[in-house]
Every structure is written in C-alpha cells, then in structure tokens.
Protein backbone atom coordinates (compact mmCIF):
# COMPACT_ATOMS: atom_id res chain seq x y z
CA UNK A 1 92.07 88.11 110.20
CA UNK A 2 92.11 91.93 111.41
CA UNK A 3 91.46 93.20 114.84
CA UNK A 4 90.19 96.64 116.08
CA UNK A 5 92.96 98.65 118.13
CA UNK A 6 91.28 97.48 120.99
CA UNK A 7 92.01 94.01 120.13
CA UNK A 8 88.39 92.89 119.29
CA UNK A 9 87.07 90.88 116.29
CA UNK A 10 86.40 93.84 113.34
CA UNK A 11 82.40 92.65 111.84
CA UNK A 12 82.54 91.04 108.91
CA UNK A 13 80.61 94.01 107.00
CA UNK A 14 83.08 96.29 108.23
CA UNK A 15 85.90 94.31 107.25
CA UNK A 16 84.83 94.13 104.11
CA UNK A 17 84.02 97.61 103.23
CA UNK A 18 87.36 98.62 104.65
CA UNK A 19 88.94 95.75 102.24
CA UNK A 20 87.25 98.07 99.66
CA UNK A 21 87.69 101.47 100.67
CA UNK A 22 91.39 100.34 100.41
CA UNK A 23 91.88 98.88 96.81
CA UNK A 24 89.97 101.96 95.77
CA UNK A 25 92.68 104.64 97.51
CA UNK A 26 95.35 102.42 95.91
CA UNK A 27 94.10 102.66 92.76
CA UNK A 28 94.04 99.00 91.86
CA UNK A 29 91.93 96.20 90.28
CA UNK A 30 88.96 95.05 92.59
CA UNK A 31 88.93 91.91 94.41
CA UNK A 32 88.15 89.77 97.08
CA UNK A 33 90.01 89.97 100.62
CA UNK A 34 90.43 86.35 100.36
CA UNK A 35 92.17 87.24 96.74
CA UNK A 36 95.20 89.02 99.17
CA UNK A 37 95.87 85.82 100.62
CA UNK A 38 97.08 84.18 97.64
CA UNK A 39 98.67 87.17 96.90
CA UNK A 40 100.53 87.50 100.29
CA UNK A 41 101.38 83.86 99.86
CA UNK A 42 102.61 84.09 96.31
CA UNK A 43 105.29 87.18 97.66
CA UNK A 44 106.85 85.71 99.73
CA UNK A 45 107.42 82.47 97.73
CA UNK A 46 109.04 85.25 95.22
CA UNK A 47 111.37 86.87 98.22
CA UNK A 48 112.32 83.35 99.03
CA UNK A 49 111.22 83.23 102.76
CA UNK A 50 111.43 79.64 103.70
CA UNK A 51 108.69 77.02 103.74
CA UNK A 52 108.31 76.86 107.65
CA UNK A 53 108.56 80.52 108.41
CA UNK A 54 105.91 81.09 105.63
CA UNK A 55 103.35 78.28 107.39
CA UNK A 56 104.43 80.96 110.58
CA UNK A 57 103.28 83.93 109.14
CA UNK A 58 100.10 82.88 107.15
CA UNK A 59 99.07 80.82 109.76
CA UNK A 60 99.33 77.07 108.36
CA UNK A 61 99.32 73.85 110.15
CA UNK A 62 100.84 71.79 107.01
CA UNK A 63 102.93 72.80 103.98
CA UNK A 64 100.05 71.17 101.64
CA UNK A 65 98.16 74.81 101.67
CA UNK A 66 101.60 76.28 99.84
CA UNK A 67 100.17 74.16 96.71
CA UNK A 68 96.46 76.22 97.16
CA UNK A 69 97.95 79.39 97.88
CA UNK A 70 101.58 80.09 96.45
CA UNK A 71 101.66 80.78 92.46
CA UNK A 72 104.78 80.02 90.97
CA UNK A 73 105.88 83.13 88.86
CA UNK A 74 108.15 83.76 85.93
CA UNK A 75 109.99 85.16 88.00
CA UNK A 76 110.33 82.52 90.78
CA UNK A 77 111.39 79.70 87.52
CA UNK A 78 114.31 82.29 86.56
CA UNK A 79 115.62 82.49 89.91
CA UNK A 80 115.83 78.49 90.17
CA UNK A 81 117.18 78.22 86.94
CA UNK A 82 119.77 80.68 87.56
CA UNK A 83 120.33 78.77 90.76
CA UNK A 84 120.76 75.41 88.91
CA UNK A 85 122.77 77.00 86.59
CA UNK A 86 125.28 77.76 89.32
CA UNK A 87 125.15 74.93 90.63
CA UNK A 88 126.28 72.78 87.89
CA UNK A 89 128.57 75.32 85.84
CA UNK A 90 129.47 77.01 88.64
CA UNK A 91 128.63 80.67 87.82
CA UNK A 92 125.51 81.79 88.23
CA UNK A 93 123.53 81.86 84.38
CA UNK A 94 121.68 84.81 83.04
C-alpha cells in the first residue's frame, strides 16, 4: 500500500508501527490500517466522487467491493433525499 521514498516495498512491521505512531500524534481512536480503507472508501462516497473514479483511486477491478467497503452515512441518505426532493418538487428539500 505505501512505498519508501525510494520507491521500495515499506516491511510489513514497519508499516505497521508507522500506522500507529500516526493515530497516536493525531490523537484518535486506535485501529487497524486495514480499518482506513473503509474509511477512505466511505469519504469519498460522502464527497460524491463517482463510482468509476472511486474503483481508480482505491484500486478496484469491480464495483462489487463498494458494497464491502463504502458505509452509507446519515449524511449520504440526506443528501439523496434532498436530491429526490428536487427532483420531484422541484426545489431542493431541507
């Protein structure tokens, strides 16, 4: 997943501890680097970035691994409805 700056696979040990060392300087919750994945996954469902350009960035060969990693959010169901809203009222609901 990470290289070193000289382009080479980082050990697994060492990725790890830095995966650590990290969510300790940010002052967050503990958990595993595999955990960031769904994270990363379930952000950009929330910014909207399309389907295909997020099987591009997290490195997907079919859309089936957006059900396994993207988490649909309050957030995410507002924005639709809001959407729908629009849609069939014309003006956007709040």
């Amino acid at each position: 997943m990470f290289a070193s700056p000289t382009g080479e696979a980082i050990h697994q040990a060492t990725d790890y501890d830095e995966w650590k060392r990290l969510l300790k300087l940010a002052g967050v919750r503990d958990g595993r680097l595999h955990d960031a994945r769904h994270t990363a996954a379930t952000v950009l469902l929330v910014l909207g970035v399309s389907g295909r350009a997020v099987m591009g960035i997290m490195g997907w060969s079919n859309s089936a691994m957006a059900v396994r990693y993207q988490h649909m959010t309050d957030q995410v169901r507002r924005d639709i409805a809001q959407q729908l809203g629009g849609l069939i009222w014309g003006t956007e609901q709040m």
